[in-house]
PDB file of N, CA and C in Angstrom:
ATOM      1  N   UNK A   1       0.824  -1.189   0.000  1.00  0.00           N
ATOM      2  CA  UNK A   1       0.000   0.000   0.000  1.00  0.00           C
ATOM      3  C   UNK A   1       0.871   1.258   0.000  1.00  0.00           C
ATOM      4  N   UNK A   2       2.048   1.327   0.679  1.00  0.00           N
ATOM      5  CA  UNK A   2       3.024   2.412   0.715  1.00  0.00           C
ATOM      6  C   UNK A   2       3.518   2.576  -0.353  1.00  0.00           C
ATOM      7  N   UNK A   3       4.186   1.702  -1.132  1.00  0.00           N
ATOM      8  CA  UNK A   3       4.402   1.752  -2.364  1.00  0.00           C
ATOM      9  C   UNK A   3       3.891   2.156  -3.501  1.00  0.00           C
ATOM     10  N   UNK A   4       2.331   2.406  -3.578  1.00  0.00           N
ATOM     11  CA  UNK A   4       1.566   2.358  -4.354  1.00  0.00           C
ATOM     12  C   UNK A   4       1.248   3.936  -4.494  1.00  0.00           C
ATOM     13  N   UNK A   5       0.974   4.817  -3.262  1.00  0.00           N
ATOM     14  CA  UNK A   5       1.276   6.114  -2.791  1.00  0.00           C
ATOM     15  C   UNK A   5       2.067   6.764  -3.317  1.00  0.00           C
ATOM     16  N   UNK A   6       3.765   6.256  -2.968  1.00  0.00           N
ATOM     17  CA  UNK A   6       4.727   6.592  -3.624  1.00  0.00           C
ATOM     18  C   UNK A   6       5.589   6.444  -4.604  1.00  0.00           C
ATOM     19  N   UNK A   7       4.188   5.621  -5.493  1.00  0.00           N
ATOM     20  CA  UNK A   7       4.687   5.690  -6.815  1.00  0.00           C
ATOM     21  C   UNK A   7       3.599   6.911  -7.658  1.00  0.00           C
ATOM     22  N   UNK A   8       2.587   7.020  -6.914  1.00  0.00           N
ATOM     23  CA  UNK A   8       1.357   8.170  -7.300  1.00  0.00           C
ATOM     24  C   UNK A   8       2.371   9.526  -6.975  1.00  0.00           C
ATOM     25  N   UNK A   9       3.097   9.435  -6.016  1.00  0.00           N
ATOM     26  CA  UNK A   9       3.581  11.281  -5.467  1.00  0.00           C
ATOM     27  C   UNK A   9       5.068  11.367  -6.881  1.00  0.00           C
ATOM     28  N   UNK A  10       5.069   9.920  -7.197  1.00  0.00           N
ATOM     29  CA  UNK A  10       6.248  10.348  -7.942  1.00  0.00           C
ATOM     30  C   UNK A  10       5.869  10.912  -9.227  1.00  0.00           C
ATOM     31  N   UNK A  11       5.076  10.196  -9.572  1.00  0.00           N
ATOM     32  CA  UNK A  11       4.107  10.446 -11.196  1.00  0.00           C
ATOM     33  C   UNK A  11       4.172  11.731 -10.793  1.00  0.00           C
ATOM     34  N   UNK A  12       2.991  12.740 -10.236  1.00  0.00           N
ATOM     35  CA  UNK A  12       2.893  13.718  -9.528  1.00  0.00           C
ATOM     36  C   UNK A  12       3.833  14.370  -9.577  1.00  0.00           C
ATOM     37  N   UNK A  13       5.364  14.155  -8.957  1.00  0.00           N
ATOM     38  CA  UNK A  13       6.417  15.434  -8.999  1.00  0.00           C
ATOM     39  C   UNK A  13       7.265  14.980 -10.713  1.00  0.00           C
ATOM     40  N   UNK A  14       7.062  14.128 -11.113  1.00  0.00           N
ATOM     41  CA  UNK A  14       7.775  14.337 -12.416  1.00  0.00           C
ATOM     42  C   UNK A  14       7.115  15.059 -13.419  1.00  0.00           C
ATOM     43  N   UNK A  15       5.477  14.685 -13.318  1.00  0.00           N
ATOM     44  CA  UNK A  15       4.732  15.723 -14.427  1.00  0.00           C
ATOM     45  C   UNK A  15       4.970  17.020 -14.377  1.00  0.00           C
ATOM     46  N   UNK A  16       5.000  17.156 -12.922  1.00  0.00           N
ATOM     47  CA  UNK A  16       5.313  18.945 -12.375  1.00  0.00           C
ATOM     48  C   UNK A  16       6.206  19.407 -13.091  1.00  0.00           C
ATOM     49  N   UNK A  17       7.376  18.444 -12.591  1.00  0.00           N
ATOM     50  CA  UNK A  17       8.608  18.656 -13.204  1.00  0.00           C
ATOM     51  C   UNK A  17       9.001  18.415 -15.011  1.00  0.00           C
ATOM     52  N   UNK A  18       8.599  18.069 -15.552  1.00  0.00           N
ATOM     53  CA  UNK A  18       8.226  18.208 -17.118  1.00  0.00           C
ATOM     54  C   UNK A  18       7.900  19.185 -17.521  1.00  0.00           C
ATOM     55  N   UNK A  19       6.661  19.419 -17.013  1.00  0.00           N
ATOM     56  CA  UNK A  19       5.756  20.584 -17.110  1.00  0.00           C
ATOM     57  C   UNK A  19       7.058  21.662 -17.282  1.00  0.00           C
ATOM     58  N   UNK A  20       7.296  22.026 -16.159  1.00  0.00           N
ATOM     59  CA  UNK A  20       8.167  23.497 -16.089  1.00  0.00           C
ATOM     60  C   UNK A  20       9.584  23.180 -16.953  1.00  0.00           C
ATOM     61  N   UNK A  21      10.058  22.016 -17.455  1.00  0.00           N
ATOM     62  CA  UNK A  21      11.345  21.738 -17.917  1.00  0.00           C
ATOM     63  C   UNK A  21      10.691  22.255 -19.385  1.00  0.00           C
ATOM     64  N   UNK A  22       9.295  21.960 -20.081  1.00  0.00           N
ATOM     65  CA  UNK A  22       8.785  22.309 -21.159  1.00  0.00           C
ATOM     66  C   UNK A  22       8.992  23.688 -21.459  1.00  0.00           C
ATOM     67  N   UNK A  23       8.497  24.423 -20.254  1.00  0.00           N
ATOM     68  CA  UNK A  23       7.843  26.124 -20.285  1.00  0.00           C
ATOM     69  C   UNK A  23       9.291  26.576 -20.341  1.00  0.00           C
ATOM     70  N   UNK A  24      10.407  26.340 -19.578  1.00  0.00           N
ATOM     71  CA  UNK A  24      11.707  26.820 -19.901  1.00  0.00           C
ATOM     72  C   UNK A  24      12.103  26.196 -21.191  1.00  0.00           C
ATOM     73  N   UNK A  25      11.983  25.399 -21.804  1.00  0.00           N
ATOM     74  CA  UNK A  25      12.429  24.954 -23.118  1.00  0.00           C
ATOM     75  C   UNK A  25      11.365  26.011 -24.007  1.00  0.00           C
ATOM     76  N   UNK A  26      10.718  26.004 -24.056  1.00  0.00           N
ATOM     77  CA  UNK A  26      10.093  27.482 -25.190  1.00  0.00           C
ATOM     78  C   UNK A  26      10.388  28.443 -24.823  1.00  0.00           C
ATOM     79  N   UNK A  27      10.675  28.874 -24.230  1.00  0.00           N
ATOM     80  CA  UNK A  27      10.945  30.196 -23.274  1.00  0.00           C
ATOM     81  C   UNK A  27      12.544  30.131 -23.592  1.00  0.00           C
ATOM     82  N   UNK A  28      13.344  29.651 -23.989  1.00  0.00           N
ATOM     83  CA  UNK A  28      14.713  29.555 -24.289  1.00  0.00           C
ATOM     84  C   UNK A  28      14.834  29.517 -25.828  1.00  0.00           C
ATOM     85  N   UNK A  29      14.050  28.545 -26.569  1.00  0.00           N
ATOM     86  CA  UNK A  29      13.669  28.881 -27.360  1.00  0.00           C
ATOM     87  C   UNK A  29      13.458  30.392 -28.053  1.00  0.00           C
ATOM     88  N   UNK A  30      12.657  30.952 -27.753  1.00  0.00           N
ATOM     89  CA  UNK A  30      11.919  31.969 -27.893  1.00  0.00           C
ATOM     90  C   UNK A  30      13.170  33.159 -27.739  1.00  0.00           C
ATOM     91  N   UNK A  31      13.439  33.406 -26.484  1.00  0.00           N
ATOM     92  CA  UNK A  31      14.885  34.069 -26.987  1.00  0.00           C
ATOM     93  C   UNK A  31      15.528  33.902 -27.995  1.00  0.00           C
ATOM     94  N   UNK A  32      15.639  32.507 -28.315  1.00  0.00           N
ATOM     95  CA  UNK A  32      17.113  32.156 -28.884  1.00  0.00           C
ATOM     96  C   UNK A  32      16.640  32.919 -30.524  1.00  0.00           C
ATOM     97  N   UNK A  33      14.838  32.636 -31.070  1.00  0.00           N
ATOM     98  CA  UNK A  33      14.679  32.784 -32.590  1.00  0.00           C
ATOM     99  C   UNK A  33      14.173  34.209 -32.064  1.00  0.00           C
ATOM    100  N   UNK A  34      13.754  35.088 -31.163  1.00  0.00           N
ATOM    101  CA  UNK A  34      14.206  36.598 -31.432  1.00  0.00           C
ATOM    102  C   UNK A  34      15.239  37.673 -31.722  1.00  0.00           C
ATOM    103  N   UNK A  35      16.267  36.792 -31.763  1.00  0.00           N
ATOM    104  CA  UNK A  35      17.692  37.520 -31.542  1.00  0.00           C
ATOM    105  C   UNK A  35      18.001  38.383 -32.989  1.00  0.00           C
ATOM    106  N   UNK A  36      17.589  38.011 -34.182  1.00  0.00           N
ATOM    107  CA  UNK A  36      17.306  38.664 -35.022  1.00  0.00           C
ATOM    108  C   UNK A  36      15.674  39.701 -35.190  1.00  0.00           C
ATOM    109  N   UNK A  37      15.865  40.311 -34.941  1.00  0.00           N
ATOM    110  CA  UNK A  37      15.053  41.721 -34.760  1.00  0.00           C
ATOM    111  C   UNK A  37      13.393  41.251 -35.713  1.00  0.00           C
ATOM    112  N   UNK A  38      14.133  40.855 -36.711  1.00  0.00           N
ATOM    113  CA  UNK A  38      12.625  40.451 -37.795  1.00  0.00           C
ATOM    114  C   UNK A  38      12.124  39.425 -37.887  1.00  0.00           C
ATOM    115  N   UNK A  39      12.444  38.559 -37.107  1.00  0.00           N
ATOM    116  CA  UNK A  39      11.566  36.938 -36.384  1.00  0.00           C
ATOM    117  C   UNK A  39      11.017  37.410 -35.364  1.00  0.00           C
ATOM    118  N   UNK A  40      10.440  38.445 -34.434  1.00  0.00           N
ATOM    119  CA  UNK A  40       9.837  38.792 -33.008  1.00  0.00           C
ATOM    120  C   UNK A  40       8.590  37.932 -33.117  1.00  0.00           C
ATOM    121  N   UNK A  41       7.881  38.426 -34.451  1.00  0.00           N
ATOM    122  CA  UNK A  41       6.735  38.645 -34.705  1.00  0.00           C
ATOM    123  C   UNK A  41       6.992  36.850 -34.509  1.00  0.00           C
ATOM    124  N   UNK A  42       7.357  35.695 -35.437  1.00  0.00           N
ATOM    125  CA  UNK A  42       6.846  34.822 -35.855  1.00  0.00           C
ATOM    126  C   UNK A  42       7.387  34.057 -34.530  1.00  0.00           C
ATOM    127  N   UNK A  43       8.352  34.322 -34.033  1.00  0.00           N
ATOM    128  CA  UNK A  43       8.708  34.004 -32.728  1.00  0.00           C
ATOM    129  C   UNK A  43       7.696  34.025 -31.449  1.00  0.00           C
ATOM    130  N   UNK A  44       6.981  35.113 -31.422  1.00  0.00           N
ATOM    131  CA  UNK A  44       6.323  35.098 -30.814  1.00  0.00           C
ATOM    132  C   UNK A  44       4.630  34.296 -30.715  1.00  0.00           C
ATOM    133  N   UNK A  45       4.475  34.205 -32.190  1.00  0.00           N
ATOM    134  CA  UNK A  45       3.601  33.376 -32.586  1.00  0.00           C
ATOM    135  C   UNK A  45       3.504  31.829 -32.293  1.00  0.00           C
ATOM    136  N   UNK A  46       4.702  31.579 -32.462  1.00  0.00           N
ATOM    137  CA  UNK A  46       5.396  29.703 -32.176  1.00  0.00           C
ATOM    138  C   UNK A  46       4.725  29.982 -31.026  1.00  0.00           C
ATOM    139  N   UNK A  47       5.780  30.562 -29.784  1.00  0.00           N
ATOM    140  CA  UNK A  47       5.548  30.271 -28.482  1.00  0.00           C
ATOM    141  C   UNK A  47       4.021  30.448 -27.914  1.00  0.00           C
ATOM    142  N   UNK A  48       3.413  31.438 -28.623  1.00  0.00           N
ATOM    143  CA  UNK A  48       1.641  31.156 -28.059  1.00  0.00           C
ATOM    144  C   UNK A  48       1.302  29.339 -28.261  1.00  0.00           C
ATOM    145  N   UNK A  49       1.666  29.343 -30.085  1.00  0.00           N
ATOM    146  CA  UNK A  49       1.192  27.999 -30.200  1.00  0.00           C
ATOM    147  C   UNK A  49       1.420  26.556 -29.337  1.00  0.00           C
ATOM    148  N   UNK A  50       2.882  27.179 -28.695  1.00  0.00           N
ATOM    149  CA  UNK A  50       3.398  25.706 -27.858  1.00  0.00           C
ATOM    150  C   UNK A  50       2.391  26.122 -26.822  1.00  0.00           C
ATOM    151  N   UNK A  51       2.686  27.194 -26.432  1.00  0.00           N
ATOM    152  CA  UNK A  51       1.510  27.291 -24.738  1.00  0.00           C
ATOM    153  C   UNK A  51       0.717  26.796 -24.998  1.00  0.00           C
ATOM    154  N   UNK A  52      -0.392  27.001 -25.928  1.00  0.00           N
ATOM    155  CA  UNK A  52      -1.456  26.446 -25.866  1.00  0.00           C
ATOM    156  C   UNK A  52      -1.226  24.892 -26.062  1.00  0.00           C
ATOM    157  N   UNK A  53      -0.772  24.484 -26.584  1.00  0.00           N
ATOM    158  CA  UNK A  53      -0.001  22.545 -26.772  1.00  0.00           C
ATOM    159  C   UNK A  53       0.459  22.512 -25.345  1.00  0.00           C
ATOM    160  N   UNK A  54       0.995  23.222 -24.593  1.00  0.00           N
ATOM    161  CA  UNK A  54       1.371  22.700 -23.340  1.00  0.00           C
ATOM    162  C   UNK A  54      -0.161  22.859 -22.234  1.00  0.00           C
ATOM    163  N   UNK A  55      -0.685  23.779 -22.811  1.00  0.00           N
ATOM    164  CA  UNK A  55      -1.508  23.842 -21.779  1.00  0.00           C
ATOM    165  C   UNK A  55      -3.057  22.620 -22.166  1.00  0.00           C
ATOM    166  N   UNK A  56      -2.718  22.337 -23.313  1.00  0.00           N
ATOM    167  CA  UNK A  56      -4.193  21.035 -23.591  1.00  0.00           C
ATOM    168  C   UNK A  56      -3.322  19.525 -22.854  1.00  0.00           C
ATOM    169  N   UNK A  57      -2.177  19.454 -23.051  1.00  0.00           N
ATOM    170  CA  UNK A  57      -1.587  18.528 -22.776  1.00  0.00           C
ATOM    171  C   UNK A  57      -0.973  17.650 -23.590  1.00  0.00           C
ATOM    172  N   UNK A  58      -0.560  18.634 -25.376  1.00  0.00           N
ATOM    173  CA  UNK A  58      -0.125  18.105 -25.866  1.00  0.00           C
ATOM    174  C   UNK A  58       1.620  18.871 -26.120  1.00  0.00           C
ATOM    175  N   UNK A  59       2.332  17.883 -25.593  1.00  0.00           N
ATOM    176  CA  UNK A  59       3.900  18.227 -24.783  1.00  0.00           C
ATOM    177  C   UNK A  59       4.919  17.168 -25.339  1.00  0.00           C
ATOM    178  N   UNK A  60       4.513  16.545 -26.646  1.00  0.00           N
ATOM    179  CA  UNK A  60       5.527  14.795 -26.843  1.00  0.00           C
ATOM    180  C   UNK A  60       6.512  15.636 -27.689  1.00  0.00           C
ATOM    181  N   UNK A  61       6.740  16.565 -28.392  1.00  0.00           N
ATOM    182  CA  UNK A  61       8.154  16.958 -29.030  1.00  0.00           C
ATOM    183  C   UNK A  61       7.893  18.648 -28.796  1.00  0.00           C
ATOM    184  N   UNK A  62       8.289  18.941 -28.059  1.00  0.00           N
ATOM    185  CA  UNK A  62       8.289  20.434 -27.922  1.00  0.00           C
ATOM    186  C   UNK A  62       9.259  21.336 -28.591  1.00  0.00           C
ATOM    187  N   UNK A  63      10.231  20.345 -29.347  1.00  0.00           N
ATOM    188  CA  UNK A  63      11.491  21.351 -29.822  1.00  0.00           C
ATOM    189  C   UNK A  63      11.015  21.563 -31.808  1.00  0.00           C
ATOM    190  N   UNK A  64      10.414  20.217 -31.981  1.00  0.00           N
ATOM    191  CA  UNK A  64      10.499  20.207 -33.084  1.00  0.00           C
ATOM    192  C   UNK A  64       8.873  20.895 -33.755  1.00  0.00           C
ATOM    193  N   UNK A  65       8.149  20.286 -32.418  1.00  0.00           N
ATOM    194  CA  UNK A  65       6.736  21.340 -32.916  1.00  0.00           C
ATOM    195  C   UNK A  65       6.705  22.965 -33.020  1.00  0.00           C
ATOM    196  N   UNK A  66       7.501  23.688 -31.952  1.00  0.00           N
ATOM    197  CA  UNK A  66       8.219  24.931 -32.151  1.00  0.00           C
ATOM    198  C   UNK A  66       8.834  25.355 -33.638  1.00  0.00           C
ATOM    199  N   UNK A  67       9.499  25.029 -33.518  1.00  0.00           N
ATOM    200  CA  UNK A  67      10.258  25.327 -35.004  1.00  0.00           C
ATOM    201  C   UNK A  67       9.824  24.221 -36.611  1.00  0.00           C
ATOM    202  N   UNK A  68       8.450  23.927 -36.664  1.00  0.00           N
ATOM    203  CA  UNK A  68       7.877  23.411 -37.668  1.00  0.00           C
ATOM    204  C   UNK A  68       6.698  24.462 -37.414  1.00  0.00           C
ATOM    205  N   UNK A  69       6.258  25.082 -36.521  1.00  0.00           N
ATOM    206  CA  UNK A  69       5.357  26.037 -36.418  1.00  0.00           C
ATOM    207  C   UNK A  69       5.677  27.364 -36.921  1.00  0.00           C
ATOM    208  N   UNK A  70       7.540  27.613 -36.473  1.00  0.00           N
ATOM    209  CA  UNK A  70       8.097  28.597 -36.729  1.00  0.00           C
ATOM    210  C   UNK A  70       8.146  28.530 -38.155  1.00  0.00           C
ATOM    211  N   UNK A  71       8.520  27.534 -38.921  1.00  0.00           N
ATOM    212  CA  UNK A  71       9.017  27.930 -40.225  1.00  0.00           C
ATOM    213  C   UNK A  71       6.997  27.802 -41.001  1.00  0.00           C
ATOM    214  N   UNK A  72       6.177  27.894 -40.475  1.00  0.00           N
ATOM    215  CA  UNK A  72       4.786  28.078 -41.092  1.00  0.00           C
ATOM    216  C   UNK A  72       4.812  29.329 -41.119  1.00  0.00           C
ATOM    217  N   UNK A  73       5.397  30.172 -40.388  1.00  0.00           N
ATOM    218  CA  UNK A  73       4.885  31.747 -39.868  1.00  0.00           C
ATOM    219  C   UNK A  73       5.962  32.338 -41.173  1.00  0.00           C
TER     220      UNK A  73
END
């Protein structure tokens, strides 16, 4: 029964922890394709699109959905 708990609190702190390893991975991202002055715009566009993918709960390639979004814009 203990075991079973603390395999639930672990699920629990790794999603957490995904979660925010995601939001800093676009967010690093996002710097990295503003650095040229005339990507802001489409840069900024990606990163809405991942939020919203992070926030439905769809999170399985976050690097490559970013920048396949980016090169749509």
């Amino acid at each position: 029964m203990e075991k079973d708990s603390n395999l639930l609190t672990n699920r629990k702190v790794n999603g957490v922890l995904a979660r925010i390893t995601d939001l800093i991975l676009v967010n690093i991202l996002f710097l990295l394709t503003c650095i040229p002055v005339v990507t802001i715009a489409d840069a900024t566009a990606s990163m809405y699109h991942m939020m919203f993918h992070l926030h439905e709960g769809k999170d399985d390639r976050t690097i490559t959905e970013y920048f396949s979004f980016f090169g749509k814009n």
